[in-house]
Every structure is written in C-alpha cells, then in structure tokens.
Protein backbone atom coordinates (compact mmCIF):
# COMPACT_ATOMS: atom_id res chain seq x y z
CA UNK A 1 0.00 0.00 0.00
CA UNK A 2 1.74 3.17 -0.85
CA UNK A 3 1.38 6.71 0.29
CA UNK A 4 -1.68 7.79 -1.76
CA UNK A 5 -4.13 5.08 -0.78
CA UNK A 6 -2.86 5.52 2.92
CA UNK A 7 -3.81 9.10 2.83
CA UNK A 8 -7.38 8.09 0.98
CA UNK A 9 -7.82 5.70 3.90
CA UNK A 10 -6.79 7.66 6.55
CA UNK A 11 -9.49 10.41 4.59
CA UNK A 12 -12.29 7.79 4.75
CA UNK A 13 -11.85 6.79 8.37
CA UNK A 14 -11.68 10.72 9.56
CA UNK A 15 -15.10 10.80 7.16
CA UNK A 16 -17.11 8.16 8.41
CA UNK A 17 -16.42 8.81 12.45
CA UNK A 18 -17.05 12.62 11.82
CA UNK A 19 -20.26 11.43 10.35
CA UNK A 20 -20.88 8.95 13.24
CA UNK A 21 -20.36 11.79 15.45
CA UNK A 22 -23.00 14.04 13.66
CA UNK A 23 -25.81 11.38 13.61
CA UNK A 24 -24.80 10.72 18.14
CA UNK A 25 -28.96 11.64 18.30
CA UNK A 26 -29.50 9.01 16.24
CA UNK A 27 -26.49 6.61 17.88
CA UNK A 28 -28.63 7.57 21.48
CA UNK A 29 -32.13 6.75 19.81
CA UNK A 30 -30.98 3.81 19.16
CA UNK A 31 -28.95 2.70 22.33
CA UNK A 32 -32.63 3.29 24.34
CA UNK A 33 -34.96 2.06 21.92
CA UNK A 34 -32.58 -1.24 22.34
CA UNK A 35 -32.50 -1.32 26.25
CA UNK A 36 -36.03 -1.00 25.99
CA UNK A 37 -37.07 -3.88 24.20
CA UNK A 38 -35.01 -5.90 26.10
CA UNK A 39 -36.92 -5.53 29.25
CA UNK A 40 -40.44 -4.26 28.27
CA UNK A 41 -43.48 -6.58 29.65
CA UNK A 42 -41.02 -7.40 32.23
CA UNK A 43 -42.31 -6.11 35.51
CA UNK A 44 -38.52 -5.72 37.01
CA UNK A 45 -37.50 -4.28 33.73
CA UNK A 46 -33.76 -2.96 34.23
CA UNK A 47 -33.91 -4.11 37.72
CA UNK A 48 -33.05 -7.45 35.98
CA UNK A 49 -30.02 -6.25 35.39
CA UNK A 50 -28.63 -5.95 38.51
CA UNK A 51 -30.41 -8.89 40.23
CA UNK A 52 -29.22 -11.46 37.66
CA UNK A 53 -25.34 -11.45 39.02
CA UNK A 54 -27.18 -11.23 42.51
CA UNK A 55 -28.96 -14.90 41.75
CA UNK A 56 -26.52 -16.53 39.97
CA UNK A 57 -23.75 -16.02 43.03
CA UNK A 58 -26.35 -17.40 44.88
CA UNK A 59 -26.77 -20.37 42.52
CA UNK A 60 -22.86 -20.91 42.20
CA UNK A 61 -22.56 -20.44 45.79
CA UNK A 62 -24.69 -23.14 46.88
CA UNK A 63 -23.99 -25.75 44.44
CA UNK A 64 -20.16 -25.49 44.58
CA UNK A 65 -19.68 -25.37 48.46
CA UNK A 66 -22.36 -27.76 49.62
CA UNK A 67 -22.75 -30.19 46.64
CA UNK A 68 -19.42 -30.24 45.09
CA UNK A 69 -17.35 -28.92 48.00
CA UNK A 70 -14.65 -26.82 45.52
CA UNK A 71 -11.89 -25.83 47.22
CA UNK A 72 -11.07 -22.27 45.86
CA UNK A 73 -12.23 -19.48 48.63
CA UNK A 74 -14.34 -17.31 47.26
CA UNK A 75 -15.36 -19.27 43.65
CA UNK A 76 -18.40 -17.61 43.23
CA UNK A 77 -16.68 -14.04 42.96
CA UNK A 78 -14.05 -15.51 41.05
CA UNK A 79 -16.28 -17.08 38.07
CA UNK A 80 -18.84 -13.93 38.25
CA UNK A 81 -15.33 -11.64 37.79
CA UNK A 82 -14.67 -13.33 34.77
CA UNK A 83 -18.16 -14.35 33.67
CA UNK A 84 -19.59 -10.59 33.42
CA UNK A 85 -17.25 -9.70 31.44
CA UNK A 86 -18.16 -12.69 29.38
CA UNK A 87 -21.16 -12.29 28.93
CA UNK A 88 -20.67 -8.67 27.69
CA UNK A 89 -18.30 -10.10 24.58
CA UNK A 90 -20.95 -12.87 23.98
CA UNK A 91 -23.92 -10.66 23.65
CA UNK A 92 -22.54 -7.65 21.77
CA UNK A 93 -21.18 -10.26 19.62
CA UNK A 94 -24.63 -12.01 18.92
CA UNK A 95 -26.23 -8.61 19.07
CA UNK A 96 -24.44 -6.86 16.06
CA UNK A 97 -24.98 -10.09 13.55
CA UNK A 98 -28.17 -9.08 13.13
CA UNK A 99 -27.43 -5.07 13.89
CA UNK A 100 -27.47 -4.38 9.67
CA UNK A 101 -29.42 -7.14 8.60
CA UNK A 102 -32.03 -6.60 11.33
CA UNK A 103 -32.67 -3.40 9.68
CA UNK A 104 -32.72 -3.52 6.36
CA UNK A 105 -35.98 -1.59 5.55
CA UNK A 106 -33.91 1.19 7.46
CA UNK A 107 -31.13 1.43 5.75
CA UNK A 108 -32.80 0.73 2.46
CA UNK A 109 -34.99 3.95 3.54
CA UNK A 110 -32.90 6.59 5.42
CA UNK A 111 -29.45 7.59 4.55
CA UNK A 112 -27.31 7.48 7.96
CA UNK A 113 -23.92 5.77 9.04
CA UNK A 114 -24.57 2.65 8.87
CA UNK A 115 -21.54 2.21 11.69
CA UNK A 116 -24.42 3.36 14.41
CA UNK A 117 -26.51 0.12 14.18
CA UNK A 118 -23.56 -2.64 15.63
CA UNK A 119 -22.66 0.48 17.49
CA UNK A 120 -25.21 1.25 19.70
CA UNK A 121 -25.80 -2.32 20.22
CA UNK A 122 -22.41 -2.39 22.22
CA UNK A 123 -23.13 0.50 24.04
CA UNK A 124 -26.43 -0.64 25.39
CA UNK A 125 -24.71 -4.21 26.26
CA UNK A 126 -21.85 -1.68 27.58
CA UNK A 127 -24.75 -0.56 30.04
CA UNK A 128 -25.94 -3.66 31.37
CA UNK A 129 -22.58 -4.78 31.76
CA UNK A 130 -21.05 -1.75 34.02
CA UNK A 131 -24.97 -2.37 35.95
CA UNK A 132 -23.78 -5.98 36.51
CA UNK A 133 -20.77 -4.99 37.70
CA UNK A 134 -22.11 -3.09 40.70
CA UNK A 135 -24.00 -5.95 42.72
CA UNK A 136 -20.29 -7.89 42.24
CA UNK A 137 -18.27 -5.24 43.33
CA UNK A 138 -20.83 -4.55 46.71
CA UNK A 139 -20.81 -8.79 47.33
CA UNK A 140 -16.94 -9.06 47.59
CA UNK A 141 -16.56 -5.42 49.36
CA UNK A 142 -19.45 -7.60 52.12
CA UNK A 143 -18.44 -10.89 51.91
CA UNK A 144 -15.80 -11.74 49.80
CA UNK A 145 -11.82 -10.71 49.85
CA UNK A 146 -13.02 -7.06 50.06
CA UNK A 147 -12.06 -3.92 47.98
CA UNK A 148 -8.36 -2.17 47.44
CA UNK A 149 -7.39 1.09 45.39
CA UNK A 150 -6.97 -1.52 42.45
CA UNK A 151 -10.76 -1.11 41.45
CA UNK A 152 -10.11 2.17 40.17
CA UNK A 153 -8.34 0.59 37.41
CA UNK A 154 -11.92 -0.79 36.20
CA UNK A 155 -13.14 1.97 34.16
CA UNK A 156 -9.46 1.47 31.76
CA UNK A 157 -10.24 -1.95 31.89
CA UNK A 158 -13.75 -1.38 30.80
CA UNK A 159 -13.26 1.08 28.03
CA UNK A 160 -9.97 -0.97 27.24
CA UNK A 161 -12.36 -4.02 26.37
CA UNK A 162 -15.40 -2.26 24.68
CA UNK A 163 -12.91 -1.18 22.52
CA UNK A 164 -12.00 -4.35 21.92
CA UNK A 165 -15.70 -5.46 21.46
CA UNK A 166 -16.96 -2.81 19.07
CA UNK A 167 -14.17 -3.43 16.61
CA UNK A 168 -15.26 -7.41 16.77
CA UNK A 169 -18.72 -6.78 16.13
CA UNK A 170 -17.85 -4.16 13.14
CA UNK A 171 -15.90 -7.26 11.51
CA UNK A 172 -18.75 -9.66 12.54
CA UNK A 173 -22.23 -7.63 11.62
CA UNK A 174 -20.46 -6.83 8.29
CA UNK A 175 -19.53 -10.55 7.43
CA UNK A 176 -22.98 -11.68 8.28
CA UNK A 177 -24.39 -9.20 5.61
CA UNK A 178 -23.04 -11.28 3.13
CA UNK A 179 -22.80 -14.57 4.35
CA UNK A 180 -25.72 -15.69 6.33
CA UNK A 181 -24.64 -19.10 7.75
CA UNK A 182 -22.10 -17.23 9.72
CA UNK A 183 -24.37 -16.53 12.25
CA UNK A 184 -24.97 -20.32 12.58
CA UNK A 185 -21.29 -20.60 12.76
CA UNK A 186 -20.69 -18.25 15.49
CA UNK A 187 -22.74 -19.93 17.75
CA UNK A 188 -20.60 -22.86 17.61
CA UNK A 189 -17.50 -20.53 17.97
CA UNK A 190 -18.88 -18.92 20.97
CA UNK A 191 -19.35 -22.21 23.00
CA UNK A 192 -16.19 -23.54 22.15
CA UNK A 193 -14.43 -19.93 22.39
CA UNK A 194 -16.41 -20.13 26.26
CA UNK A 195 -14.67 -22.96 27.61
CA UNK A 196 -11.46 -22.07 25.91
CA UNK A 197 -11.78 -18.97 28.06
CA UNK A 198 -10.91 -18.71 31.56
CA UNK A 199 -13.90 -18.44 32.92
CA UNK A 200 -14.37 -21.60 35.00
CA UNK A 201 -10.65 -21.56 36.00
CA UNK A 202 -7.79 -19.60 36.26
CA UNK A 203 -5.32 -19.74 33.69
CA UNK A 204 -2.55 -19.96 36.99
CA UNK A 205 -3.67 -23.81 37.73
CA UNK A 206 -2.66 -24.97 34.17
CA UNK A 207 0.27 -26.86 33.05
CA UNK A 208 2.78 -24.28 31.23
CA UNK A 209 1.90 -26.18 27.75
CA UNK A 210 -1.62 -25.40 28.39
CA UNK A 211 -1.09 -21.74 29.86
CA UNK A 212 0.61 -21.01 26.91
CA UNK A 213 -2.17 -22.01 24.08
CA UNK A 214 -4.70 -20.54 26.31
CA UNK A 215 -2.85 -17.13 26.26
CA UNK A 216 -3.52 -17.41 23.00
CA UNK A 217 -7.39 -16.44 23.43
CA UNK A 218 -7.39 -12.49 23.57
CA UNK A 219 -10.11 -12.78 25.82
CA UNK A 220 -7.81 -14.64 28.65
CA UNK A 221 -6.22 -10.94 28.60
CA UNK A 222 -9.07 -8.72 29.18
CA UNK A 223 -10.63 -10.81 31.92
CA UNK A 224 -7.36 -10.64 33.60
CA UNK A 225 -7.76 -7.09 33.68
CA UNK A 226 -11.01 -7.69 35.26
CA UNK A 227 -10.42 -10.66 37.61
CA UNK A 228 -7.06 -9.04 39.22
CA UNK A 229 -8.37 -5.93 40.60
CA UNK A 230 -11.96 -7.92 41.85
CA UNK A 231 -10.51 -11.07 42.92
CA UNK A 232 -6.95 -11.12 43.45
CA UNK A 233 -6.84 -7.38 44.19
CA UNK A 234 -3.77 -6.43 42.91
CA UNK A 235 -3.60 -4.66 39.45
CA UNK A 236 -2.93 -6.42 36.05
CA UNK A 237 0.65 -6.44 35.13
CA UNK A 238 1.76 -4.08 32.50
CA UNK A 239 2.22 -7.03 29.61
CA UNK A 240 -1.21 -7.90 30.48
CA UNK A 241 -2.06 -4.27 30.02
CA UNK A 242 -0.26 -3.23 27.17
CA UNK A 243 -1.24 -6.88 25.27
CA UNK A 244 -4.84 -5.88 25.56
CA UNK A 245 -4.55 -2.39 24.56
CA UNK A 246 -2.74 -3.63 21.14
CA UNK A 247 -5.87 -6.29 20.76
CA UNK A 248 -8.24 -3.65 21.05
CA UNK A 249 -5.92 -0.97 18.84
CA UNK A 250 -5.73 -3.68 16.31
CA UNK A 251 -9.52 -4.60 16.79
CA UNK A 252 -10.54 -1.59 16.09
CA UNK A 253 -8.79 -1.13 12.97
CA UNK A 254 -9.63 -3.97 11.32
CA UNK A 255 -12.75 -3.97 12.24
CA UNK A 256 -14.01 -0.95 10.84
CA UNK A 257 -11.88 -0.89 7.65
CA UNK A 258 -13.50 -4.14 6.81
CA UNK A 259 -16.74 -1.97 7.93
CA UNK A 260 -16.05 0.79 5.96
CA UNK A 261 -15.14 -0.96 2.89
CA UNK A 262 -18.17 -2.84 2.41
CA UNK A 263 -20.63 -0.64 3.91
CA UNK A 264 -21.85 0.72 0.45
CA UNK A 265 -23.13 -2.59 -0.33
CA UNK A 266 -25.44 -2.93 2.50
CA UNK A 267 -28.64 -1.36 0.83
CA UNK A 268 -28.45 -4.20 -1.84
CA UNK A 269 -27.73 -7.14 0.21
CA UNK A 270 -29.89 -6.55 3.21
C-alpha cells in the first residue's frame, strides 16, 4: 500500500467517524430504543439487570460449596469476575450479527452511518454490563476478599475491552451481511471460544503447555484485567495491560476498515 491510498484511507476513516459523530442523536435513539425492548413486559425491567449477578452467586454459591465442595475461597466471585465480562463479549457479539441485517428496511430507507446500528448495540450491552458490575463489586466489598485502590483501574479496563468489542462486532455484523450461515457458525465458535476462556478456571492452575495455548485467546487478557483488581486485588501487570490495549488498537482497525469498505453494499444485500 503506498502513500496515496494511505492518505485516501486515513481520509475515509476521519469521514465516516465525523459522520458517526454528527448522527450521536441518532447513535442515542438507538442505544434506548434497544435497552427498551429488552426488558419491556417485564415487571422488574432494568432491575433485571442488577439482580441477575445477585442470583446466579447465589446459585454458584450453593452448588459449589455444599454439593461439590470446591476448594477455591471465594469461587463464586471468582467465576462472576470473569463471567460478566463474558457475557458482555458474547452478547454484543450475537447482538451486532443481526445489527445491519435486522434493519434492512432502514437502511434501504434513510441515509445514515450505517456504523451506528452494531454500534449502539455495544453500548447498550456496555450498560448492562457496568450495571452488573455493581452488585459484584458490593458482594466481595461484604463478603468476599473485600475492595483495594486496584478497582479504580476498572473503568481502563472497561473502556480498554469495549474497545476491543466494538471493533469485533464491526468485523462480525459486516460478514454476516453477506454470508448468512455465519451466524450459525458463530454460535458454535462462541461455545467452544467459552470454555477455551478462563472463565471456570484460572489460567494460573494450568500446566505451562496449556497456559501457553490458552494465552492465545485475547479474551484470557481482558478478563485478567477484570479478575485481578476484583478477585486477586492487585492490578494487572503491564504485559497484560499493554497486550490488551494492542488487541483492542488492532480490533478496532480492522474492524471498521472491513466496515467501511463494504458498507456501500449494505442497501443491496440486506
């Protein structure tokens, strides 16, 4: 790639988040209409939100110190720590496959960035997530190892990983556009990607072999940068930091070049 077509890049990139920036009304519209749906009829409604992590330490309480009697102290914080954040990946992910096609009489109708749409359906998973995240943080400042200064490193880790996210769902609600059996496929990705995860375990009870192909899964990273300061309060160590801040750099990127390259064919494939 030479000079020119760097600088026409660079132009169309500069373009297309000025334009994202112009249409935020829009971007907000849509980030509420979203949150929303997801809880209307429900008499709780955003409530749920915050109860869910609530229940399911309850759940995981019960069932792994009376009926399977695990050994690690505090288990339940340590799975919700890396669970939430999770759960946050997995939905935004599952959310923007269907952010363009899901709206194809819109975008055939309106002009608008079509960048918005997986958008704002990370930012309103963004929301539930940093809700979630307050029930945990009050259950292990009550009963669990308790809470240091190394919390405050939360809100980097947090905007560290959305940007992460947003530049995965870019790539992903632009490949679904064209191929629709990808959706299928990431389903299948997801539950394997889950367990290849360390979620259920911590990556500092495997074998060095194993360590070192799970370090391979970005998202072994980012939930370090989550399950440090909650759990192990101490703060992430600065490879952890500065591995995850090139994922999401690189994320990013990619993610909306591929975006903006193929954006113009939207309105005839949706």
């Amino acid at each position: 790639m030479n000079a020119t077509q760097l600088m026409i890049r660079h132009t169309t990139i500069t373009t297309s988040l000025k334009e994202v920036y112009e249409y935020r009304s829009l971007l907000i519209n849509l980030v509420v209409t979203e949150l929303r749906l997801r809880y209307r009829r429900s008499i709780l409604g955003f409530v749920w939100t915050m109860l869910n992590p609530l229940l399911t330490m309850s759940v995981i309480t019960v069932v792994f110190s009376t009926v399977f009697r695990f050994g690690v102290e505090d288990f339940a914080i340590l799975l919700l720590a890396g669970l939430l954040p999770w759960n946050f990946f997995e939905q935004s992910i599952s959310s923007s496959l269907m952010s363009i096609v899901g709206k194809g009489s819109l975008i055939r109708k309106v002009y608008f960035p079509k960048a918005i749409l997986p958008l704002a359906t990370v930012l309103a998973n963004l929301i539930n997530f940093l809700f979630a995240l307050i029930p945990l943080l009050f259950l292990v400042h009550i009963i669990g190892p308790g809470l240091n200064a190394s919390i405050l490193f939360l809100p980097m880790a947090c905007l560290i990983f959305f940007v992460f996210v947003t530049g995965f769902s870019f790539f992903f609600a632009c490949i679904n556009v064209f191929f629709r059996d990808f959706s299928h496929m990431t389903d299948v990705l997801m539950r394997a990607l889950f367990y290849a995860s360390p979620i259920l375990y911590t990556i500092d009870f495997m074998p060095d072999g194993m360590r070192k192909f799970l370090l391979l899964n970005p998202l072994s990273y980012y939930i370090a940068c989550f399950r440090d300061p909650i759990y192990h309060r101490h703060l992430p160590s600065l490879e952890t930091v500065l591995i995850a801040v090139s994922l999401s750099v690189t994320s990013l990127i990619i993610g909306f070049l591929v975006f903006s390259r193929y954006e113009k064919h939207f309105v005839i494939r949706v």
